[in-house]
C-alpha atoms as a PDB file:
ATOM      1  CA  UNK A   1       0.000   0.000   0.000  1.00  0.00           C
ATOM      2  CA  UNK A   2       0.494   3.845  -0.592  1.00  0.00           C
ATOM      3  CA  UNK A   3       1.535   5.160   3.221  1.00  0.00           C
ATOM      4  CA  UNK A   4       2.274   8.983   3.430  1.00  0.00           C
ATOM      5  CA  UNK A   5       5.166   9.397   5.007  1.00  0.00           C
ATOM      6  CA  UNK A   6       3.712  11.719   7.555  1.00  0.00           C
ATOM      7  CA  UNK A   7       0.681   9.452   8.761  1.00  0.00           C
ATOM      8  CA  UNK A   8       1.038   7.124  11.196  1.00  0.00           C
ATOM      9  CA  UNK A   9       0.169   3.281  10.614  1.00  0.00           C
ATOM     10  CA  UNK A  10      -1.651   1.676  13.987  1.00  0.00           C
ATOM     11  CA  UNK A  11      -2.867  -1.889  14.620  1.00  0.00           C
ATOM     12  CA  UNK A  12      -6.136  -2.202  16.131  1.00  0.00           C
ATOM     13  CA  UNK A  13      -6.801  -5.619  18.121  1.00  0.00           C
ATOM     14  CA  UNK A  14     -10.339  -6.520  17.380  1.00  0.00           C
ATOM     15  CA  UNK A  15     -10.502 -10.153  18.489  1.00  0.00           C
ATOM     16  CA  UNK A  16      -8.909 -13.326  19.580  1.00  0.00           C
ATOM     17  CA  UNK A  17      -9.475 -17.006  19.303  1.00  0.00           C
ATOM     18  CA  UNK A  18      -8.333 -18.846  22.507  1.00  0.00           C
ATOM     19  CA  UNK A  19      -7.417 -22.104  23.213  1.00  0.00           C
ATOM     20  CA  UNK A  20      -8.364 -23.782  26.522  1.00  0.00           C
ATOM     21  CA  UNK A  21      -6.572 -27.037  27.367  1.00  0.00           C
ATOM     22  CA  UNK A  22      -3.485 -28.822  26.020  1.00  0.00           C
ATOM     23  CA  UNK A  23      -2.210 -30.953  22.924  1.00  0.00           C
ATOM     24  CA  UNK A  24      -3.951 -33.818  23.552  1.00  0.00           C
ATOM     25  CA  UNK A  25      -7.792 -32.014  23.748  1.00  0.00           C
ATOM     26  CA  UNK A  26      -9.180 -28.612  24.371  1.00  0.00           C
ATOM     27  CA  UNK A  27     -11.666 -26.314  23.594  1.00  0.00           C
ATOM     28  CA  UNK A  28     -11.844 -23.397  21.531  1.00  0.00           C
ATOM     29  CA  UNK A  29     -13.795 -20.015  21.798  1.00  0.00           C
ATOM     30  CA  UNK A  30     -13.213 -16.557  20.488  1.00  0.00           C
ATOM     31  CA  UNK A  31     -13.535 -12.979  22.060  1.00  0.00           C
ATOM     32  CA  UNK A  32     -14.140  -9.645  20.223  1.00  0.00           C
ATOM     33  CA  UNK A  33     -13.807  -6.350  21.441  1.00  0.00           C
ATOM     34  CA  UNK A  34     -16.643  -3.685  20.409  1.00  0.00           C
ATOM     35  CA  UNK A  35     -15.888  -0.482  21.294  1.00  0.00           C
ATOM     36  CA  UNK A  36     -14.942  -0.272  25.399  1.00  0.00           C
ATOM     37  CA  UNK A  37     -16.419  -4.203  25.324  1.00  0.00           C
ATOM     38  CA  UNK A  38     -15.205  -7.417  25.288  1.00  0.00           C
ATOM     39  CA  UNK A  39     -17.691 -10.149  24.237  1.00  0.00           C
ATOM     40  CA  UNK A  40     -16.896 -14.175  24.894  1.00  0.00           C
ATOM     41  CA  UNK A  41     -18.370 -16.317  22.143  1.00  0.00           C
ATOM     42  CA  UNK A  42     -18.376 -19.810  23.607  1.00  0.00           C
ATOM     43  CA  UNK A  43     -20.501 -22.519  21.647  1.00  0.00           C
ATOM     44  CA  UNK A  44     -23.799 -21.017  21.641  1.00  0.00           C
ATOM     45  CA  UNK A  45     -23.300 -18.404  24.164  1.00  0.00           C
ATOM     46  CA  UNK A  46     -22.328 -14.547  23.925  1.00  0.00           C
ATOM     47  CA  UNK A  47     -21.279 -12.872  27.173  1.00  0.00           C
ATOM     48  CA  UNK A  48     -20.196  -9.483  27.527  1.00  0.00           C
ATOM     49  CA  UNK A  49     -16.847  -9.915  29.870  1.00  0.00           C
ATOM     50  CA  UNK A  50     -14.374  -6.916  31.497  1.00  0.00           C
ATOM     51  CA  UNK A  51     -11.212  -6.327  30.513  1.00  0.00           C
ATOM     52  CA  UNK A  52      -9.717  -8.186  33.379  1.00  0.00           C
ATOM     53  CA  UNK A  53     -11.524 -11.198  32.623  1.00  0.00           C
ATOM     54  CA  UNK A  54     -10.667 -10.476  29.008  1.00  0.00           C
ATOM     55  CA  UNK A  55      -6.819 -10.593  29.709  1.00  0.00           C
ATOM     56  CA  UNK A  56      -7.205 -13.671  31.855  1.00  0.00           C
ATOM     57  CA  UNK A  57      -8.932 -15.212  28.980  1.00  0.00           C
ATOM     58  CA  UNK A  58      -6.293 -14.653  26.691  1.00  0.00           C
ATOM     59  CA  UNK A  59      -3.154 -15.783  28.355  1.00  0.00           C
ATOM     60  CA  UNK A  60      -3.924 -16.927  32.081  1.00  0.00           C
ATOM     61  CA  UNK A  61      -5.118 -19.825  34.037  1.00  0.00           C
ATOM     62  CA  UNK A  62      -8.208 -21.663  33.177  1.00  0.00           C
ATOM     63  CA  UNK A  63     -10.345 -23.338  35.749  1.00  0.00           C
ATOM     64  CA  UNK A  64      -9.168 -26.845  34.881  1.00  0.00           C
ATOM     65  CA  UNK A  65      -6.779 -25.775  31.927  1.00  0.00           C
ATOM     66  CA  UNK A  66      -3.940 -23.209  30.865  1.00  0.00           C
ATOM     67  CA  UNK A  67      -5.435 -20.823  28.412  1.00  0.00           C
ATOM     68  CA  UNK A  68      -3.615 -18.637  25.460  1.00  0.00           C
ATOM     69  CA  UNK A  69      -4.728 -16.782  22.727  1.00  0.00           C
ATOM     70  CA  UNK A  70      -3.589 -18.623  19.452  1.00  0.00           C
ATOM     71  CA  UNK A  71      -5.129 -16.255  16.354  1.00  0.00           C
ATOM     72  CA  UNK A  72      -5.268 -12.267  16.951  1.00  0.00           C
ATOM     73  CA  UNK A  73      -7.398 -10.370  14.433  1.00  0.00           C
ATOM     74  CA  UNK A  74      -6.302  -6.475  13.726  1.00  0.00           C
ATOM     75  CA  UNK A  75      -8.403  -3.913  12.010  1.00  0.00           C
ATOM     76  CA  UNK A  76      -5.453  -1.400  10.242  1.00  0.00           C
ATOM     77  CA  UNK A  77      -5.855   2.528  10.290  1.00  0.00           C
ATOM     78  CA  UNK A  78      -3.860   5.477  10.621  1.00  0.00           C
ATOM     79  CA  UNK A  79      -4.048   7.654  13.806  1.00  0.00           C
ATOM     80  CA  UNK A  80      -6.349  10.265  11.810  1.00  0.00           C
ATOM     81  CA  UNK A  81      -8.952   7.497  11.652  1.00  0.00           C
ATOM     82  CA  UNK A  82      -8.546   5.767  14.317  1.00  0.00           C
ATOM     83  CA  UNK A  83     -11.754   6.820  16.114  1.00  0.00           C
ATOM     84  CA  UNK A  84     -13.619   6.346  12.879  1.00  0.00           C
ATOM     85  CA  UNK A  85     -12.779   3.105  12.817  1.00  0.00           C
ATOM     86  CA  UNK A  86     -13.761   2.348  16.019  1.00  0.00           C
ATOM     87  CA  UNK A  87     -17.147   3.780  16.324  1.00  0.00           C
ATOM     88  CA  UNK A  88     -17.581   2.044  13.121  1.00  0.00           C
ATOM     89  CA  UNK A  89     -16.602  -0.921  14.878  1.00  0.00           C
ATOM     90  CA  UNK A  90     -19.318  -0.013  18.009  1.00  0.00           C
ATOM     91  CA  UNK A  91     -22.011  -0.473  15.085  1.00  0.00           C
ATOM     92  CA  UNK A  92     -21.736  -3.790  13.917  1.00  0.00           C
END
């Protein structure tokens, strides 16, 4: 891509996929962050989750298993758009 020299390229993390468990089984389920949210997708379940419990989610200690975040998803922007894209991100 075509990057202006004077804009400034960001990364936005927009979700994970997590992995509870270890190489012989687990279980997998995915978080997504919507604007100051964090919602857990977990089989047929959507909870809306702090940030806390977000970053335990994603690399902590599971109740029976380890847990780590194995597939990030970005949204890219510059800083000038930066809160466009996230309010644009609020409305899906």
């Amino acid at each position: 891509s075509d990057w202006s020299s004077d804009v400034c390229s960001s990364d936005l993390l927009n979700g994970v996929i997590v992995h509870s468990g270890n190489a012989n089984h687990g279980h997998y389920f995915s978080i997504i962050k919507k604007g100051d949210s964090y919602i857990k997708f977990d089989d047929e379940s959507g909870l809306e989750i702090t940030k806390e419990e977000y970053e335990k989610e994603t690399f902590g200690c599971g109740e029976s298993y380890p847990l780590a975040a194995t597939l990030l998803f970005y949204i890219k922007s510059d800083i000038k758009n930066q809160k466009e894209m996230i309010e644009q991100t609020e409305q899906i």
